[in-house]
C-alpha atoms as a PDB file:
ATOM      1  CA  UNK A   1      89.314  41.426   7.029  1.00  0.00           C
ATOM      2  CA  UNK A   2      90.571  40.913  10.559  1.00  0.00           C
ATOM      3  CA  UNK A   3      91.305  43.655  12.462  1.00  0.00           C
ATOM      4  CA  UNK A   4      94.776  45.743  11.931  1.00  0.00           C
ATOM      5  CA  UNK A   5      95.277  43.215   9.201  1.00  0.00           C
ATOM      6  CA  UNK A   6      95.629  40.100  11.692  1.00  0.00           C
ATOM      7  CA  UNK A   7      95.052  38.071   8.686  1.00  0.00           C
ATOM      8  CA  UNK A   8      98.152  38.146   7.368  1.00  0.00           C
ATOM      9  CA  UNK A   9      99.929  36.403  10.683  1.00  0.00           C
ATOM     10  CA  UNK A  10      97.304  33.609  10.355  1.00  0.00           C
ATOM     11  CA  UNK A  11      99.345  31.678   7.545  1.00  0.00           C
ATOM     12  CA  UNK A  12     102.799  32.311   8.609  1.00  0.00           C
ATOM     13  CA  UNK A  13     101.560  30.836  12.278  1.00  0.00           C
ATOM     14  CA  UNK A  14      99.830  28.135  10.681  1.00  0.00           C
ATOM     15  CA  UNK A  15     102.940  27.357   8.897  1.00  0.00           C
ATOM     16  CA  UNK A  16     104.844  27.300  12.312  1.00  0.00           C
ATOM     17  CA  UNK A  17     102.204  25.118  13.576  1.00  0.00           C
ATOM     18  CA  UNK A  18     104.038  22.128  11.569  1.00  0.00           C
ATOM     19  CA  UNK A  19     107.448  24.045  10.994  1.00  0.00           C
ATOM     20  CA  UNK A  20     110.079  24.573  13.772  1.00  0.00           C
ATOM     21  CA  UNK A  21     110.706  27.522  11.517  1.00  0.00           C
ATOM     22  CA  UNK A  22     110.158  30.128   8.967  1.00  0.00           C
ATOM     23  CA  UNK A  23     112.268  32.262   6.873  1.00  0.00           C
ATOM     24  CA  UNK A  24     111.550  35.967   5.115  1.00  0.00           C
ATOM     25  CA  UNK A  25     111.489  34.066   2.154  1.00  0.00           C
ATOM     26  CA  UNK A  26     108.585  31.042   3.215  1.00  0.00           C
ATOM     27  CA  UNK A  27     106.164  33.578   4.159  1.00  0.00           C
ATOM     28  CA  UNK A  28     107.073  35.919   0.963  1.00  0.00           C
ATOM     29  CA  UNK A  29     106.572  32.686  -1.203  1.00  0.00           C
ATOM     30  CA  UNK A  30     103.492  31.570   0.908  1.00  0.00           C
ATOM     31  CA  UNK A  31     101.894  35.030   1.346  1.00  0.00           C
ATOM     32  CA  UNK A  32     102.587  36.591  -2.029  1.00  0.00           C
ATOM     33  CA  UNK A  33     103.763  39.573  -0.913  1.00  0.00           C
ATOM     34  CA  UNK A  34     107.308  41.208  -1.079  1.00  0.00           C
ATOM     35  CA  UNK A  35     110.581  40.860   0.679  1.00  0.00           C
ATOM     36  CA  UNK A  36     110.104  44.039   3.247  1.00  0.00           C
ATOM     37  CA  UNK A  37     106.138  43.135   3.755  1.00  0.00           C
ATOM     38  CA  UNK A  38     107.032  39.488   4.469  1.00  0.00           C
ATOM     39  CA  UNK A  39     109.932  40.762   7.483  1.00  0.00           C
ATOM     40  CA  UNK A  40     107.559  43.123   9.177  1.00  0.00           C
ATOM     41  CA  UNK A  41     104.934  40.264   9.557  1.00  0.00           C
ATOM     42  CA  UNK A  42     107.878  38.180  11.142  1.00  0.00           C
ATOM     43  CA  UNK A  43     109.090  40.911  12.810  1.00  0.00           C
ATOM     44  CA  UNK A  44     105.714  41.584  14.414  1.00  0.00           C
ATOM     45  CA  UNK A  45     105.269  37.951  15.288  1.00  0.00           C
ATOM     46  CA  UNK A  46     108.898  38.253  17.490  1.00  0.00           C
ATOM     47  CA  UNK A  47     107.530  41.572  18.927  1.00  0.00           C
ATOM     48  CA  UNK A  48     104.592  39.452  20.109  1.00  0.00           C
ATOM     49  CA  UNK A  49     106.863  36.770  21.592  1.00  0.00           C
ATOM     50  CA  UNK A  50     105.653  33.939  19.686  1.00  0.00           C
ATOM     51  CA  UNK A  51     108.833  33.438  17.617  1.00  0.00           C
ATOM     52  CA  UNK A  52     112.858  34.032  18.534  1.00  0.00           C
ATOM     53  CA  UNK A  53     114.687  35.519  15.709  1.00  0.00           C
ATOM     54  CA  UNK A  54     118.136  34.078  15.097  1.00  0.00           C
ATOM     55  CA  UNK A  55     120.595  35.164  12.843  1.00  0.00           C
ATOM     56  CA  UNK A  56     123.129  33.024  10.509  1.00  0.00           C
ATOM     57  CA  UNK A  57     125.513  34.630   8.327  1.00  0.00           C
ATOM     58  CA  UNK A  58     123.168  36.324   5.951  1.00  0.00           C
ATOM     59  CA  UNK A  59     120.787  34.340   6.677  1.00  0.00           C
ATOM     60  CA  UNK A  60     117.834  35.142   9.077  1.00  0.00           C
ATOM     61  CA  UNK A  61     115.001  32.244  10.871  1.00  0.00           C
ATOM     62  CA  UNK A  62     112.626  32.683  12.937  1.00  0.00           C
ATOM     63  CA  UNK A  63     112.168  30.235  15.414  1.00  0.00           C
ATOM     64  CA  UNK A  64     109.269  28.324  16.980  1.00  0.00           C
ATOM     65  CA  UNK A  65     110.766  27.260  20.060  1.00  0.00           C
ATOM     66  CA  UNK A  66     107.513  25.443  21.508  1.00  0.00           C
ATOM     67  CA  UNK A  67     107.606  23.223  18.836  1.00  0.00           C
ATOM     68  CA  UNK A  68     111.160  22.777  19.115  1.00  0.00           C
ATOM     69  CA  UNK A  69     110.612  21.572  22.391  1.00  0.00           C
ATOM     70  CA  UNK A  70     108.506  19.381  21.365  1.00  0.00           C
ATOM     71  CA  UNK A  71     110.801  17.584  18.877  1.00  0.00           C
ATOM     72  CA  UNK A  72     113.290  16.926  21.241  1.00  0.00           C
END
């Protein structure tokens, strides 16, 4: 186990690796875990400043704007 349970941002960043973005519900699905676990990993990934967190409606994404730069 990595250290204050940095394992469970490995998959989610992997996933953005490939992705321009993630939702609460891709990293619930891909992480098996539930809806509140699955937002504080994303939430912890913005607080690093490796994602931007926008906001549609009811909808929420978190953004990999590297990559996004990228696919322009």
């Amino acid at each position: 186990m990595f250290k204050n349970g940095l394992f469970l941002y490995i998959k989610p960043l992997t996933q953005l690796s490939t992705h321009p973005y993630t939702t609460i519900e891709y990293v619930q699905r891909d992480l098996q875990v539930n809806r509140l676990k699955a937002s504080r990993i994303l939430e912890a990934i913005v607080t690093l400043g490796l994602l931007r967190k926008i906001r549609d409606g009811r909808r929420v994404y978190f953004v990999n704007d590297p990559l996004v730069d990228i696919l322009k």
